[in-house]
N, C-alpha and C. Protein backbone atom coordinates (compact mmCIF):
# COMPACT_ATOMS: atom_id res chain seq x y z
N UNK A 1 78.17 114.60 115.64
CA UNK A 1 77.03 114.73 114.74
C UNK A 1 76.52 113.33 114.41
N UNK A 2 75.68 113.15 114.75
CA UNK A 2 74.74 111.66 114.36
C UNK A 2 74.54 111.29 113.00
N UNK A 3 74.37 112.00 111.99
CA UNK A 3 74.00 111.69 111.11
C UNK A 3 75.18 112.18 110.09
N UNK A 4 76.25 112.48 110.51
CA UNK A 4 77.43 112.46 109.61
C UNK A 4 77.97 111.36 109.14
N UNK A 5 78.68 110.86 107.75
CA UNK A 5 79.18 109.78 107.64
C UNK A 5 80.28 110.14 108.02
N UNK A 6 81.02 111.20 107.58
CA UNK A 6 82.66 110.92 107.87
C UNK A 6 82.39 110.60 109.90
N UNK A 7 81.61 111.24 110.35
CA UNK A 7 81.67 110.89 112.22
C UNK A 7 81.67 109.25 111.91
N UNK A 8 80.45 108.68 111.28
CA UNK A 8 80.66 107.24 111.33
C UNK A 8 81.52 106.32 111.13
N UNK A 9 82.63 107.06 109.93
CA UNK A 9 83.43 106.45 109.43
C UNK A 9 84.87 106.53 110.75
N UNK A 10 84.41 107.71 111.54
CA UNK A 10 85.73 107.97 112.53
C UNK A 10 85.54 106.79 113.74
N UNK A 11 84.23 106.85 113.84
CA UNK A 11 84.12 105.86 114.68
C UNK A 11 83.82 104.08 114.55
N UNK A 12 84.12 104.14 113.26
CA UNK A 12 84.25 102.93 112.87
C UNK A 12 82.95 101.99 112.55
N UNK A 13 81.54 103.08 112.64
CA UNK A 13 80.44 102.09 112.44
C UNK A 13 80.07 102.41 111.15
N UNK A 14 80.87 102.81 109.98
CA UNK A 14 81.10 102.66 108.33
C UNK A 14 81.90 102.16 107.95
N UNK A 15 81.93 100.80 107.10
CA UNK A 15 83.66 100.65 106.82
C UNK A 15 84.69 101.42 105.95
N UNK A 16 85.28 101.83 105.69
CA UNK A 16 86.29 102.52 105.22
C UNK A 16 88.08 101.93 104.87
N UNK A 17 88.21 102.20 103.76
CA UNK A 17 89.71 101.76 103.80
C UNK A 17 90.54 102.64 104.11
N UNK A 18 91.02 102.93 105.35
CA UNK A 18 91.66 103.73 105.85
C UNK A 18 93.13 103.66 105.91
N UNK A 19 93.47 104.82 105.14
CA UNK A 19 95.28 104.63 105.02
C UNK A 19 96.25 105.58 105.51
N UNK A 20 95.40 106.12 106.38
CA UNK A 20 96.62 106.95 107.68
C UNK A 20 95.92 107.23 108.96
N UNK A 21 96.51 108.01 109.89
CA UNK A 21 95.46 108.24 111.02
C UNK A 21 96.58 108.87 112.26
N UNK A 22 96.20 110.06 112.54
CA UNK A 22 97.12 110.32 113.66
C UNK A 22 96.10 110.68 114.78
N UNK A 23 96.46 111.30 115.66
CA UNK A 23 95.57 111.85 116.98
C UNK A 23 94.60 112.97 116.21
N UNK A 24 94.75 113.50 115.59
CA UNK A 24 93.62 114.33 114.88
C UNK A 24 92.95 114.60 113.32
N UNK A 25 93.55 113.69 112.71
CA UNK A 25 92.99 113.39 111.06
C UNK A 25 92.71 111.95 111.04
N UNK A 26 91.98 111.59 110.12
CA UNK A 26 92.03 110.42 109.32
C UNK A 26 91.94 110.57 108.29
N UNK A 27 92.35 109.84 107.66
CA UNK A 27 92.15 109.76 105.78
C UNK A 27 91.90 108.32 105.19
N UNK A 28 91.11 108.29 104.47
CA UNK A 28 90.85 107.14 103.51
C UNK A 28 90.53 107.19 102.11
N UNK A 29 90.23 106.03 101.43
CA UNK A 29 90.32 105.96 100.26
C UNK A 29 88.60 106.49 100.06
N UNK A 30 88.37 107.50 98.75
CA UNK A 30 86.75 107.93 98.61
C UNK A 30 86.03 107.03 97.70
N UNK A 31 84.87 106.76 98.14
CA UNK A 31 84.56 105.54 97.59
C UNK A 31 83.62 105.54 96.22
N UNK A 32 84.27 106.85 95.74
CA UNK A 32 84.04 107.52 94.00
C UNK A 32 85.26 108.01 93.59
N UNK A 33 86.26 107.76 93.55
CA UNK A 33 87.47 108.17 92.93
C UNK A 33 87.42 108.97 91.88
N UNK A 34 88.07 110.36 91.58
CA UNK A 34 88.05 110.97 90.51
C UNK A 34 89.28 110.99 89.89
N UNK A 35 89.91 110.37 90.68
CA UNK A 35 91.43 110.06 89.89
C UNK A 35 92.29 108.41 90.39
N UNK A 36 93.18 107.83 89.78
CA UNK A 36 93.51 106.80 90.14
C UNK A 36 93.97 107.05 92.03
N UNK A 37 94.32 108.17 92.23
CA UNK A 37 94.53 107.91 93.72
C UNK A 37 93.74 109.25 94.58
N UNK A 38 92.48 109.10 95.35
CA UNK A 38 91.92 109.98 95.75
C UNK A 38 91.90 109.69 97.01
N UNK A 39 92.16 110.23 97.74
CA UNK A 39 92.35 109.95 99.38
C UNK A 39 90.96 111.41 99.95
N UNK A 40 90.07 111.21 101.12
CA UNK A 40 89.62 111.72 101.45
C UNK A 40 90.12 112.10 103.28
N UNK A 41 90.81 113.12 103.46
CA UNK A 41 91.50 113.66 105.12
C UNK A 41 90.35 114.66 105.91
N UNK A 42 90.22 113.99 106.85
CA UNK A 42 89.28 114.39 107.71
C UNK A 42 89.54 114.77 108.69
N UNK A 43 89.13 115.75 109.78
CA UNK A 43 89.95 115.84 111.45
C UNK A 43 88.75 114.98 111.49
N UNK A 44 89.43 114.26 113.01
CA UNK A 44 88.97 113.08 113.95
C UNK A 44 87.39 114.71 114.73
N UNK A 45 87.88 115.54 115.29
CA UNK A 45 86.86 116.30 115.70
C UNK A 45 86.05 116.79 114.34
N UNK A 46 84.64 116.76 114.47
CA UNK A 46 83.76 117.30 113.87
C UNK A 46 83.67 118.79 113.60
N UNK A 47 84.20 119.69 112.66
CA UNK A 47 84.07 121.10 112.31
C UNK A 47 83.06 121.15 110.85
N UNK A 48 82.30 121.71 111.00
CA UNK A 48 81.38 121.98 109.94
C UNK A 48 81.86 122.13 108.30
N UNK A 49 82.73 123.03 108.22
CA UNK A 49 83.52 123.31 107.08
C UNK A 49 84.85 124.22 107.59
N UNK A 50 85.65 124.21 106.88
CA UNK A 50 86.87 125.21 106.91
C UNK A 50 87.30 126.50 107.66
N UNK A 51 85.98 127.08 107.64
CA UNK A 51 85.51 128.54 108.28
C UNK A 51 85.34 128.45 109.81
N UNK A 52 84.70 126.99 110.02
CA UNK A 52 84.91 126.73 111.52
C UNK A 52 85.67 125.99 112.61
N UNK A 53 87.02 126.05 111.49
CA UNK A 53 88.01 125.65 112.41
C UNK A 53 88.70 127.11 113.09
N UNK A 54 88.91 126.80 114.13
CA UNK A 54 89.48 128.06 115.13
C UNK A 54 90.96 127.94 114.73
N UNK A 55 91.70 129.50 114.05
CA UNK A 55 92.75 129.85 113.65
C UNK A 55 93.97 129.28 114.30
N UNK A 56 95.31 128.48 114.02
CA UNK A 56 95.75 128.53 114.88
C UNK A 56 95.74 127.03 115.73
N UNK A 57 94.46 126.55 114.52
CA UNK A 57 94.38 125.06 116.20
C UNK A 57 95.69 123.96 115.26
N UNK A 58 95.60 122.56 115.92
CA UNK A 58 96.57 122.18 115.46
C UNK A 58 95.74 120.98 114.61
N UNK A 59 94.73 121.07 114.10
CA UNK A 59 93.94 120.22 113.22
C UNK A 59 94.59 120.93 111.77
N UNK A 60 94.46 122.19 111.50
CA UNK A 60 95.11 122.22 109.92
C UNK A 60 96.38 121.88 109.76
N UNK A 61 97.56 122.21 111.12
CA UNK A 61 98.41 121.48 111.32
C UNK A 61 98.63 119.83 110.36
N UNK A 62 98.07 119.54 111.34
CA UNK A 62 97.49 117.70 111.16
C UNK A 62 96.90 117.41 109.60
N UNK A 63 96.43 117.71 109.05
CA UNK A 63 95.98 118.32 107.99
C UNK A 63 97.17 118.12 106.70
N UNK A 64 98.11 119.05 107.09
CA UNK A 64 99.43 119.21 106.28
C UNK A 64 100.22 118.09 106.40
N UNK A 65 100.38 117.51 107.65
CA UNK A 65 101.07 116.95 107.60
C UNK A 65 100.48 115.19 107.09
N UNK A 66 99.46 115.35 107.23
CA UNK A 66 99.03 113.71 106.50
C UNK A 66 98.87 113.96 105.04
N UNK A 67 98.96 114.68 104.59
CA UNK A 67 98.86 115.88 102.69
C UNK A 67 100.41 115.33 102.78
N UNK A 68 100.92 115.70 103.13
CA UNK A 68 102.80 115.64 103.08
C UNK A 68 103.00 113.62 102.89
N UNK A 69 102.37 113.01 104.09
CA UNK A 69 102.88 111.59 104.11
C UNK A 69 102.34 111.00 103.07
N UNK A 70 100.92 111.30 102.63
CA UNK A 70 100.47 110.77 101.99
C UNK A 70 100.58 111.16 100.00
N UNK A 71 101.49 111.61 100.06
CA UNK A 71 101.95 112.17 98.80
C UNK A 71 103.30 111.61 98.80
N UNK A 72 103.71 111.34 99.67
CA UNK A 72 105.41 110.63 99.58
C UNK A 72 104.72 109.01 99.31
N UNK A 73 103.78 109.04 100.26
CA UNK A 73 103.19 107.42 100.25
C UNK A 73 102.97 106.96 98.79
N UNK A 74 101.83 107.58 98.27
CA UNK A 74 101.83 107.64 97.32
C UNK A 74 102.28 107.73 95.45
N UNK A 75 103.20 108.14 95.95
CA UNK A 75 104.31 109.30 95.07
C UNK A 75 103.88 109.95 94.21
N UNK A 76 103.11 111.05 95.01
CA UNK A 76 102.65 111.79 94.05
C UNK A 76 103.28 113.35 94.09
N UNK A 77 104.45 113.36 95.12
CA UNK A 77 105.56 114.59 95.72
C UNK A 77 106.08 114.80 94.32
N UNK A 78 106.43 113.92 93.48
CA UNK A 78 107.37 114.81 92.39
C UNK A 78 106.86 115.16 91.59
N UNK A 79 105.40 114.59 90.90
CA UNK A 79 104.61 115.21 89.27
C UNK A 79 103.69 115.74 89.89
N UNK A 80 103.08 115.77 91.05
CA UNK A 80 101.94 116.60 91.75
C UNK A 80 101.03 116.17 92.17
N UNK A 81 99.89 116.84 92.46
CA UNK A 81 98.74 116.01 92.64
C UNK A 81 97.90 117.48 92.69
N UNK A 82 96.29 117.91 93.41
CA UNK A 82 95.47 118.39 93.49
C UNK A 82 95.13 117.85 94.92
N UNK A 83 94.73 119.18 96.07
CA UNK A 83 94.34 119.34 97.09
C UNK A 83 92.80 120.09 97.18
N UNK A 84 91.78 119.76 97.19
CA UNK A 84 90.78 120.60 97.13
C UNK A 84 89.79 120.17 98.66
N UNK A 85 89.53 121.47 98.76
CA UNK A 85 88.62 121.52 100.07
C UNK A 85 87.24 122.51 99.52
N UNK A 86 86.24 122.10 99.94
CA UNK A 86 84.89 122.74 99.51
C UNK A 86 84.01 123.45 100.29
N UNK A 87 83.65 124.53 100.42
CA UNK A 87 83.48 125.02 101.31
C UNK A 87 81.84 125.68 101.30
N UNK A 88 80.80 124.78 102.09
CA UNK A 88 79.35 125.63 101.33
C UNK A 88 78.95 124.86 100.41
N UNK A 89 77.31 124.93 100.50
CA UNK A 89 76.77 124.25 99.13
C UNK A 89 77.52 125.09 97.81
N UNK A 90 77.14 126.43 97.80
CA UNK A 90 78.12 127.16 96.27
C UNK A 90 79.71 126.49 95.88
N UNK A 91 80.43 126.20 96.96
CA UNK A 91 81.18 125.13 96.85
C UNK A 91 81.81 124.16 96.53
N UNK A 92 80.64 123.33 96.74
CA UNK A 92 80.65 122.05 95.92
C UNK A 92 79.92 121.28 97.54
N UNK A 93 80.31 121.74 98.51
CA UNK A 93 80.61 120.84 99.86
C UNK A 93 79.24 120.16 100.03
N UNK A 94 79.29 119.13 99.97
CA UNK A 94 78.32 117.60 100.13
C UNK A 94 78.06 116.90 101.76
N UNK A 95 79.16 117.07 102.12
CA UNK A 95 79.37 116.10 103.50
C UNK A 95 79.68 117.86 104.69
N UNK A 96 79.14 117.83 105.55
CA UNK A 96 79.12 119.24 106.67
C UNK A 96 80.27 118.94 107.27
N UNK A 97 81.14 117.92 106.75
CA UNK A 97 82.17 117.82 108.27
C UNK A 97 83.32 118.18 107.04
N UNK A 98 84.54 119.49 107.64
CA UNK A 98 85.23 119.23 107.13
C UNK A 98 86.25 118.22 106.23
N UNK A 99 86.81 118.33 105.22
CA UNK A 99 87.10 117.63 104.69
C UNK A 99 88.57 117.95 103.54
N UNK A 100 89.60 116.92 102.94
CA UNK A 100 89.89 117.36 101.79
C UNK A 100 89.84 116.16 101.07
N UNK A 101 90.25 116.31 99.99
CA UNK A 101 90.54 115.27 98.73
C UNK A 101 92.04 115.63 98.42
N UNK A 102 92.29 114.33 98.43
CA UNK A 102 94.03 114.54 97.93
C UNK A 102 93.65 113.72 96.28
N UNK A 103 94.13 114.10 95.58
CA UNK A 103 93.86 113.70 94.22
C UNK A 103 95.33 113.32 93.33
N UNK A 104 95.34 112.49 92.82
CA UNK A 104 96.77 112.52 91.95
C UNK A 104 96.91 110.95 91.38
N UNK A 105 98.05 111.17 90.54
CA UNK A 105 98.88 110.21 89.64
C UNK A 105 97.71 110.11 88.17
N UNK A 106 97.38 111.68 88.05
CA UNK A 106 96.70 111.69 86.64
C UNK A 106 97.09 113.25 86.33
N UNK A 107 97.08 113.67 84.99
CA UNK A 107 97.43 115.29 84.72
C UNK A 107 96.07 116.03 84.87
N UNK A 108 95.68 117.02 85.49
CA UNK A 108 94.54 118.47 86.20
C UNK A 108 94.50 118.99 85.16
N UNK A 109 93.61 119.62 85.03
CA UNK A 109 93.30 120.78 83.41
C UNK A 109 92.65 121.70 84.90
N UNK A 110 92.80 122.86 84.23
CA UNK A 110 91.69 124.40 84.72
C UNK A 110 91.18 124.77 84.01
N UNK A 111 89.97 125.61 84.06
CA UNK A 111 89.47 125.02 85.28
C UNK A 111 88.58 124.11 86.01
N UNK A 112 88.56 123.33 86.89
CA UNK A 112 87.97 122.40 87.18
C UNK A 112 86.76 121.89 86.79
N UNK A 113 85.75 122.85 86.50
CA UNK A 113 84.11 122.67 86.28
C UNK A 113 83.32 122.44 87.80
């Protein structure tokens, strides 16, 4: 997608502080933080939102498992953190390319607003 940032940011013509990266996610730091540690995880392939990832592939895989490193990284494994994915303008969803927010090392109230 041409006019995606997270595509730009995958391909490196956005800068980004990027703090993981395997064969099919990246994640970096969001450059509006809603909490002291907000990480934004992306698949490296372009899927619109959530709904159009094909069941089964190994991108949500990939997904979990940079959620997992990056919460030990972090340390946000023992008091918690907040995982949110947006799905649709009703949503919240801003950016068309899948996405999550890893959020943490602050206390969550519900519900969100």
């Amino acid at each position: 997608m041409e006019d995606c940032i997270f595509c730009k940011i995958i391909k490196r013509e956005i800068p980004a502080n990027i703090v993981y990266e395997n064969e099919n996610v990246i994640a970096f730091e969001d450059i509006e933080p809603q909490a002291p540690v907000h990480i934004v995880i992306v698949p490296i392939q372009h899927y619109e939102n959530i709904m159009t990832v094909p069941a089964g592939s190994d991108v949500m895989r990939s997904i979990q498992i940079a959620v997992n490193k990056l919460a030990i990284k972090y340390k946000l494994a023992e008091k918690g953190f907040r995982l949110v994915n947006n799905c649709g303008a009703d949503g919240g969803q801003t950016v068309n390319h899948l996405h999550f927010h890893l959020l943490g090392a602050r206390p969550f109230g519900w519900p969100p607003g």
